[in-house]
Protein backbone atom coordinates (compact mmCIF):
# COMPACT_ATOMS: atom_id res chain seq x y z
CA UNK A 1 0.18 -10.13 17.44
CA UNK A 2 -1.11 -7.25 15.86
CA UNK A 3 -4.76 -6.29 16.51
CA UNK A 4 -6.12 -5.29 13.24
CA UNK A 5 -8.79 -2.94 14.39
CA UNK A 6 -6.37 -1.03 15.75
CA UNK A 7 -4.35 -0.56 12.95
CA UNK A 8 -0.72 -0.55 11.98
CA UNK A 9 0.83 3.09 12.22
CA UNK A 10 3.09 3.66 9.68
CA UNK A 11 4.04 6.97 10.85
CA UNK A 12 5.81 6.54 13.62
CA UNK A 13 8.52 4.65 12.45
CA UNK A 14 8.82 7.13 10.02
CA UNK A 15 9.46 9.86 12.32
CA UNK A 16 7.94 13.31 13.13
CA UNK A 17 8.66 15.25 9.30
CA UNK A 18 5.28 13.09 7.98
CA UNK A 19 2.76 13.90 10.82
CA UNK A 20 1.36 16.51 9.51
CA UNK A 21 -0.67 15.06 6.96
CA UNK A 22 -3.75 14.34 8.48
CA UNK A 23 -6.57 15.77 6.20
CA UNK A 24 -5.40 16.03 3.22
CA UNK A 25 -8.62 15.39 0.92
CA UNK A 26 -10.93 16.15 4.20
CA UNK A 27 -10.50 19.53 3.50
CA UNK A 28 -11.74 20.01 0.03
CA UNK A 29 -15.07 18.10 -0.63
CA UNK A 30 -15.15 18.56 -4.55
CA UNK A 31 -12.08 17.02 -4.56
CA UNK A 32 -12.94 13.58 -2.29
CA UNK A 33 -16.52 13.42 -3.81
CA UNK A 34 -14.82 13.34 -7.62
CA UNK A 35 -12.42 10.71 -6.47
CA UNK A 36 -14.44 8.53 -4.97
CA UNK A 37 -16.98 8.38 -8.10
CA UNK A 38 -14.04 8.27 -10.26
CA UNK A 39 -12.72 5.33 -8.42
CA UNK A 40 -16.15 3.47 -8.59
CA UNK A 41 -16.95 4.27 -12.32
CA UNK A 42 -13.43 2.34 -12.88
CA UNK A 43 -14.38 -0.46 -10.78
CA UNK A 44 -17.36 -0.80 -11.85
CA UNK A 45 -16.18 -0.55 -15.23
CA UNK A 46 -13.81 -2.56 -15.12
CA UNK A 47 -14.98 -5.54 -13.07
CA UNK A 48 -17.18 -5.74 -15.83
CA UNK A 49 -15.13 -5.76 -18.58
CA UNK A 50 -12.53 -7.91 -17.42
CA UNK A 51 -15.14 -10.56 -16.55
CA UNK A 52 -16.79 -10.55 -19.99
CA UNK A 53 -13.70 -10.81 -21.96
CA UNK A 54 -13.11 -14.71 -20.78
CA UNK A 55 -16.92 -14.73 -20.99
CA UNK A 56 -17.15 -13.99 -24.24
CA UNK A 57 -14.08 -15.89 -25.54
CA UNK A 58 -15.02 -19.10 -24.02
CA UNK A 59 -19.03 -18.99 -25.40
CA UNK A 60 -17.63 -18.61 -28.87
CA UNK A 61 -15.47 -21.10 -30.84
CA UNK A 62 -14.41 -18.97 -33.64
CA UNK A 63 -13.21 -16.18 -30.89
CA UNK A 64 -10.33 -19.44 -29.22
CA UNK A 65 -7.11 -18.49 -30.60
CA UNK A 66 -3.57 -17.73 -28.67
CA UNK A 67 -4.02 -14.40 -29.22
CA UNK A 68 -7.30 -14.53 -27.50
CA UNK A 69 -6.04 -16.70 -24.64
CA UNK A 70 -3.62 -13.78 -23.99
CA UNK A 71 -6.12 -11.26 -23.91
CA UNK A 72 -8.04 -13.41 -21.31
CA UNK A 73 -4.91 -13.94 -19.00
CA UNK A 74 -4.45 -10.23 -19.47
CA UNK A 75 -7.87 -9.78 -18.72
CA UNK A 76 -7.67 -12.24 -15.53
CA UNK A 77 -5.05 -10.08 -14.52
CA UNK A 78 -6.55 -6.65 -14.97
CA UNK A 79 -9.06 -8.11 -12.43
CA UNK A 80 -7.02 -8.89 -10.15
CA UNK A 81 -5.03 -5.47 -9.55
CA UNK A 82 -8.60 -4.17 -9.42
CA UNK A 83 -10.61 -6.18 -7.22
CA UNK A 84 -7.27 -5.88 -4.55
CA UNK A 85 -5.61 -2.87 -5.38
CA UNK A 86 -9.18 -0.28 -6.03
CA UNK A 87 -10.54 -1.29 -2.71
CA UNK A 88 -7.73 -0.50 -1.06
CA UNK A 89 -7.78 2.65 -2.28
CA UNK A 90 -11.13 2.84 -0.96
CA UNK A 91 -10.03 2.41 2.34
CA UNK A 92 -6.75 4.57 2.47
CA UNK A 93 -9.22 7.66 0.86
CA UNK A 94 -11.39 7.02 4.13
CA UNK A 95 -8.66 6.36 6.44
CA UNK A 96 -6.10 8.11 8.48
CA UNK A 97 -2.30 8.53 5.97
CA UNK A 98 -0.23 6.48 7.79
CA UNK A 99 -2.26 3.98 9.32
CA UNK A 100 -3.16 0.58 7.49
CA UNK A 101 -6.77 -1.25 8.67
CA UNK A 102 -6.49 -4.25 6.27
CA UNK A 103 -4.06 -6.25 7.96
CA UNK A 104 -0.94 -8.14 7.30
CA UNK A 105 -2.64 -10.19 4.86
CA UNK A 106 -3.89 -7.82 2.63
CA UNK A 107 -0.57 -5.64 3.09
CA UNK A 108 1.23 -8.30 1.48
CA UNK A 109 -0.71 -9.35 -1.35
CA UNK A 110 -1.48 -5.68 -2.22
CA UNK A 111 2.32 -5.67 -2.51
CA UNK A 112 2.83 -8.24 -4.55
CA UNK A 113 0.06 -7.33 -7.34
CA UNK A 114 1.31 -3.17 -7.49
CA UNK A 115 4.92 -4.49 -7.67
């Protein structure tokens, strides 16, 4: 079983060409702090957003057509890819490359909503 605190590391089954990459944003500060407040102005954003549309649609009568129920399974779907894909960003920005703290669980589904 695989202990989850300690991580699944991806680079060893790669092999020794992707070692090296250890540090990659630690190194420039500008760079991590404008990524990270990028990443929670979308989140932010668009948790938001995403929860209003079926919100708004579903408070008003006149607004309940198909192309509005499309917009709120699109919207339903926007929130999904954010509220599993953004923090997992999160976590690989504050992580070790190569190494994957969210378990087998979270690997999976993260899968399935990128692809």
């Amino acid at each position: 079983m695989i202990d989850p605190s300690d991580g699944i590391d991806l680079l060893s089954s790669i092999g020794p060409s992707l070692t090296g990459m250890e540090g990659d944003l630690a190194g420039s500060t500008s760079t991590y702090i404008a990524t990270v407040t990028i990443m929670s102005i979308i989140l932010l954003v668009g948790i938001t957003g995403n929860v209003l549309v079926p919100i708004v649609i579903a408070h008003s009568k006149d607004l309940r057509n198909s192309t509005n129920i499309f917009l709120v399974n699109l919207a339903l779907a926007d929130l999904l890819v954010i509220l599993i894909c953004l923090p997992t960003g999160f976590v690989e920005l504050h992580s070790t490359p190569g190494v994957w703290y969210l378990g087998e669980t979270m690997c999976k589904s993260s899968n399935i909503v990128i692809h």
